[in-house]
N, C-alpha and C. Protein backbone atom coordinates (compact mmCIF):
# COMPACT_ATOMS: atom_id res chain seq x y z
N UNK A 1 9.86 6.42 4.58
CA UNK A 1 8.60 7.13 4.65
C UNK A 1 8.69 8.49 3.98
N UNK A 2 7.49 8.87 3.86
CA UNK A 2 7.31 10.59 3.26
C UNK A 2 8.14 10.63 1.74
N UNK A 3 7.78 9.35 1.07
CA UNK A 3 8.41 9.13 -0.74
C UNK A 3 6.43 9.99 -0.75
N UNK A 4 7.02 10.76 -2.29
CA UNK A 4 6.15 11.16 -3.05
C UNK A 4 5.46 10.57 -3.77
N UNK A 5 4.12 10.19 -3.35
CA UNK A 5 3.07 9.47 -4.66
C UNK A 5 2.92 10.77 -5.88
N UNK A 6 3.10 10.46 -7.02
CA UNK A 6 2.91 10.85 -8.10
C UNK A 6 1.36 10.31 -8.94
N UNK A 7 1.40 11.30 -10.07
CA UNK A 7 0.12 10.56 -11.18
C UNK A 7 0.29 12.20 -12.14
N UNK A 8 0.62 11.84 -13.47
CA UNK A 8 0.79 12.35 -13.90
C UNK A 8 2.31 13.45 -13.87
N UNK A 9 2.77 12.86 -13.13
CA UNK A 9 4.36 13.56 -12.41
C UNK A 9 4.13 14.94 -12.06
N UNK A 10 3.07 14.51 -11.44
CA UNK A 10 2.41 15.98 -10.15
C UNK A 10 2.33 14.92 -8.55
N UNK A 11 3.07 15.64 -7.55
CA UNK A 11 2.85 15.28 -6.42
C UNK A 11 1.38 15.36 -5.67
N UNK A 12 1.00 14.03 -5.56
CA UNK A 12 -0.63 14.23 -4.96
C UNK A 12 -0.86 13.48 -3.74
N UNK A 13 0.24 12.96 -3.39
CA UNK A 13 0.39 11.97 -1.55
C UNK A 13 1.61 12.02 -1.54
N UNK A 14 1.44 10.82 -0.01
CA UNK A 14 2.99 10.95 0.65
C UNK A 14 2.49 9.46 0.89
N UNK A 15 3.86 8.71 0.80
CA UNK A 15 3.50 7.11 1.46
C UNK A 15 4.05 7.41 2.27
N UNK A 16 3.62 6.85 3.90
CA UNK A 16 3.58 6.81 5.05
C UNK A 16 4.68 5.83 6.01
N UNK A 17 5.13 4.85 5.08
CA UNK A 17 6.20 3.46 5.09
C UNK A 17 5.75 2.91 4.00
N UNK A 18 6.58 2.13 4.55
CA UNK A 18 6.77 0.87 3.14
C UNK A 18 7.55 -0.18 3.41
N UNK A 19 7.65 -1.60 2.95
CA UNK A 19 8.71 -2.65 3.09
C UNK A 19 8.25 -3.87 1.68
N UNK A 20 9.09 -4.91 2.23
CA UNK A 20 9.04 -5.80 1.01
C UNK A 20 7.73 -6.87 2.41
N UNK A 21 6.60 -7.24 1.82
CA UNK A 21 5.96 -8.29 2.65
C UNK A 21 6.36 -9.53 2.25
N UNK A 22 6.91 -10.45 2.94
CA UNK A 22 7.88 -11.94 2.65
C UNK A 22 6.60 -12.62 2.47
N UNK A 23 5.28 -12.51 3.12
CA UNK A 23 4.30 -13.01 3.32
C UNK A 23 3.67 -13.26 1.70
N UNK A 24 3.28 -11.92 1.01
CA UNK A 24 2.82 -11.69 0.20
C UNK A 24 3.96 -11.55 -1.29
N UNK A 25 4.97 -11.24 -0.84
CA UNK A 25 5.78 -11.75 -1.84
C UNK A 25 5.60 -10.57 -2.82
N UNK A 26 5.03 -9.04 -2.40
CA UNK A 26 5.36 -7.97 -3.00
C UNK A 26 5.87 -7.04 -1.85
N UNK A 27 6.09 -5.73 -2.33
CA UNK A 27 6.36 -4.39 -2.15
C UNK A 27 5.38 -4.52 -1.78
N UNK A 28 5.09 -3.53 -0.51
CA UNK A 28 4.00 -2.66 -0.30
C UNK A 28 4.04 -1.79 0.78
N UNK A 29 3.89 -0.64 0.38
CA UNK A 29 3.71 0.78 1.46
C UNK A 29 1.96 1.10 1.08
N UNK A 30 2.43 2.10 2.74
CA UNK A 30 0.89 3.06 2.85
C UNK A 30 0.82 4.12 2.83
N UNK A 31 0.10 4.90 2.48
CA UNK A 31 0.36 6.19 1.68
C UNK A 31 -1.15 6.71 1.85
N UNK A 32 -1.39 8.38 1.84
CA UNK A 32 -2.39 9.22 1.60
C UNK A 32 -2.40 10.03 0.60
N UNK A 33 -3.81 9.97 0.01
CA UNK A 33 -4.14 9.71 -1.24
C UNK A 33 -5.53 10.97 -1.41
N UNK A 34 -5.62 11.61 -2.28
CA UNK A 34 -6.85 12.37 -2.28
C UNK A 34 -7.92 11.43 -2.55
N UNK A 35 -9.44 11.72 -2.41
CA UNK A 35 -10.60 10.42 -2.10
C UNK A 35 -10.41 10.17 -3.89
N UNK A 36 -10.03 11.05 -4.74
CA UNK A 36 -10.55 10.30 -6.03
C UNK A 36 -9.57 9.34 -6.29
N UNK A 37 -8.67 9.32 -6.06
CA UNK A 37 -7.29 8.29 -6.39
C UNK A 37 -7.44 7.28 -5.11
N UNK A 38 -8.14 7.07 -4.08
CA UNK A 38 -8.16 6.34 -2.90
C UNK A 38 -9.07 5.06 -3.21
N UNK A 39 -8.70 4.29 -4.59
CA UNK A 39 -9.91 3.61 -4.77
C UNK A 39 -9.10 2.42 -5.55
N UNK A 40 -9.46 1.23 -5.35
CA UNK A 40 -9.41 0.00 -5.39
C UNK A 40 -8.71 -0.18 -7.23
N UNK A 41 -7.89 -0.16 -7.72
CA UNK A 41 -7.00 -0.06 -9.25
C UNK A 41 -6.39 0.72 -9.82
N UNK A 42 -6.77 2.12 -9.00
CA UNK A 42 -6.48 3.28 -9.47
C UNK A 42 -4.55 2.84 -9.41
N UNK A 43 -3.88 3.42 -10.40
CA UNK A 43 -2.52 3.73 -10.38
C UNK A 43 -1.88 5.23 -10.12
N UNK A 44 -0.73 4.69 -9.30
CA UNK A 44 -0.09 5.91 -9.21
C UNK A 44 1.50 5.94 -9.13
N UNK A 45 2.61 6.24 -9.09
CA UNK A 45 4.04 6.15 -8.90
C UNK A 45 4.23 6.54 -7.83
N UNK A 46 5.43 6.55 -7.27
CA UNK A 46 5.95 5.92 -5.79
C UNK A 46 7.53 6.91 -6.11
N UNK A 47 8.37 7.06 -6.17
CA UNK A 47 9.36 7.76 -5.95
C UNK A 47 10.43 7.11 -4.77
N UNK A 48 11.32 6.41 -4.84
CA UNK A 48 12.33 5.78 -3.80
C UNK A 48 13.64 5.94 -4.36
N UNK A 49 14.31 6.94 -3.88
CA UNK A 49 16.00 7.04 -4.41
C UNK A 49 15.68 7.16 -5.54
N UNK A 50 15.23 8.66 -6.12
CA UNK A 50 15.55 8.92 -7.00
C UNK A 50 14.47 8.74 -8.70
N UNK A 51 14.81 7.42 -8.10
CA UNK A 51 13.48 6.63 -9.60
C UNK A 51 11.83 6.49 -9.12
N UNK A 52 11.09 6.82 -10.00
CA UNK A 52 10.10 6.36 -10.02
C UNK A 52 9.02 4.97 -9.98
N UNK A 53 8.17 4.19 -9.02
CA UNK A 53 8.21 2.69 -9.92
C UNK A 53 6.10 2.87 -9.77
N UNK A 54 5.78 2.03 -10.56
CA UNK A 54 4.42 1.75 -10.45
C UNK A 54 3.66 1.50 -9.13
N UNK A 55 2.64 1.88 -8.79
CA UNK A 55 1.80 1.65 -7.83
C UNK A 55 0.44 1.65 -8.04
N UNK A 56 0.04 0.18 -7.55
CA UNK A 56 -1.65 0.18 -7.65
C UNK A 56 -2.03 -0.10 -6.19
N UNK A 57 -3.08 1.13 -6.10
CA UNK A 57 -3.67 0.69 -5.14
C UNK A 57 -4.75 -0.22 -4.62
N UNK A 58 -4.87 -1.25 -3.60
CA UNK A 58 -5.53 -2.12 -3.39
C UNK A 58 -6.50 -1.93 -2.35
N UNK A 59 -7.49 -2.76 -2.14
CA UNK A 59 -8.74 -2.26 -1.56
C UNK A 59 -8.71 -2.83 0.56
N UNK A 60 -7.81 -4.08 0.33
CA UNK A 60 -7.84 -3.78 2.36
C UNK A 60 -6.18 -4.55 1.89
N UNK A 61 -6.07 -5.31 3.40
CA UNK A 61 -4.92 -6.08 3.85
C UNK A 61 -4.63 -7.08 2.78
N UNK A 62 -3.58 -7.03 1.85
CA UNK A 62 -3.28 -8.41 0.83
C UNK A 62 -3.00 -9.75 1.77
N UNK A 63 -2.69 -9.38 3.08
CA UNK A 63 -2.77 -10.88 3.70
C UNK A 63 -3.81 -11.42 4.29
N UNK A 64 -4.48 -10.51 4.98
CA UNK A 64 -5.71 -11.38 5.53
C UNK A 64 -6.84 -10.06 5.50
N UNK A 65 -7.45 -10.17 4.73
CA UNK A 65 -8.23 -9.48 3.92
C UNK A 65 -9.77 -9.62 4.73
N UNK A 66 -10.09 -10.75 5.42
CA UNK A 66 -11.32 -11.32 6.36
C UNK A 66 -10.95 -10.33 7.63
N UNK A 67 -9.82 -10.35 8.15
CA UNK A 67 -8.90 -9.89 9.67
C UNK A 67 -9.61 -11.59 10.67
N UNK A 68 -9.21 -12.26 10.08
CA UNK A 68 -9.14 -13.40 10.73
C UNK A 68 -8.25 -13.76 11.51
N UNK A 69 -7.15 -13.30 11.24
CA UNK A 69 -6.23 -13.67 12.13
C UNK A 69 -6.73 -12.46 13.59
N UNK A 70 -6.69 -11.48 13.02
CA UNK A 70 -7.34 -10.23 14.39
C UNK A 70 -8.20 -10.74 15.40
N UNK A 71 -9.49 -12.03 14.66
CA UNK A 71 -10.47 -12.15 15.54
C UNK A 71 -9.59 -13.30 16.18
N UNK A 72 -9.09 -14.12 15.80
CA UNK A 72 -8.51 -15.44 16.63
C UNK A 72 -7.32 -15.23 17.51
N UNK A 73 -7.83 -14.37 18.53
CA UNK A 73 -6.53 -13.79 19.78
C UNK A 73 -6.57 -15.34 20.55
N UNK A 74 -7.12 -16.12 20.32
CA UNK A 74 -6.87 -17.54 21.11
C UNK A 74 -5.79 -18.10 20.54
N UNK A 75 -6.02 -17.98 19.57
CA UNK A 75 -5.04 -18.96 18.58
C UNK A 75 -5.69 -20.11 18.47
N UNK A 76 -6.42 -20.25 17.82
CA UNK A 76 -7.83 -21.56 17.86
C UNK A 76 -7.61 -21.65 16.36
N UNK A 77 -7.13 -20.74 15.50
CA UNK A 77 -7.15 -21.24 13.85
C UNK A 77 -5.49 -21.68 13.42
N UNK A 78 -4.52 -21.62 14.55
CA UNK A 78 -3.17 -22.43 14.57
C UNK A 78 -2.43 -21.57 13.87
């Protein structure tokens, strides 16, 4: 946590965590973002040990994007 979001190799956030999602089969951390960069393609860099790597930001959850799984506390969708 607390890696430097970059854009333009000026510090403008902090990602918040991060991990590899097995689910989704990328990288992905969460991070705060000023509102103009807080928007659905915008790119920005990430900073982890040292190196820099690409980051696009995406618009909700890459796994369940509905929160379907959230509403089915029964377990009725298996």
């Amino acid at each position: 946590g607390n890696n430097a979001l970059l854009r333009n190799g000026e510090t403008v956030g902090r990602a918040t965590s991060g991990n590899y999602g097995f689910r989704t089969g990328k990288s992905l951390a969460l991070g705060m973002l000023p509102p103009e960069l807080a928007v659905p393609g915008a790119e920005v860099g990430i900073e982890i040990l040292d190196r820099t790597f690409r980051a696009t930001v995406i618009p909700d959850s890459p796994f369940d994007p509905g929160n379907e799984r959230l509403r089915d506390v029964n377990g009725a969708n298996g």
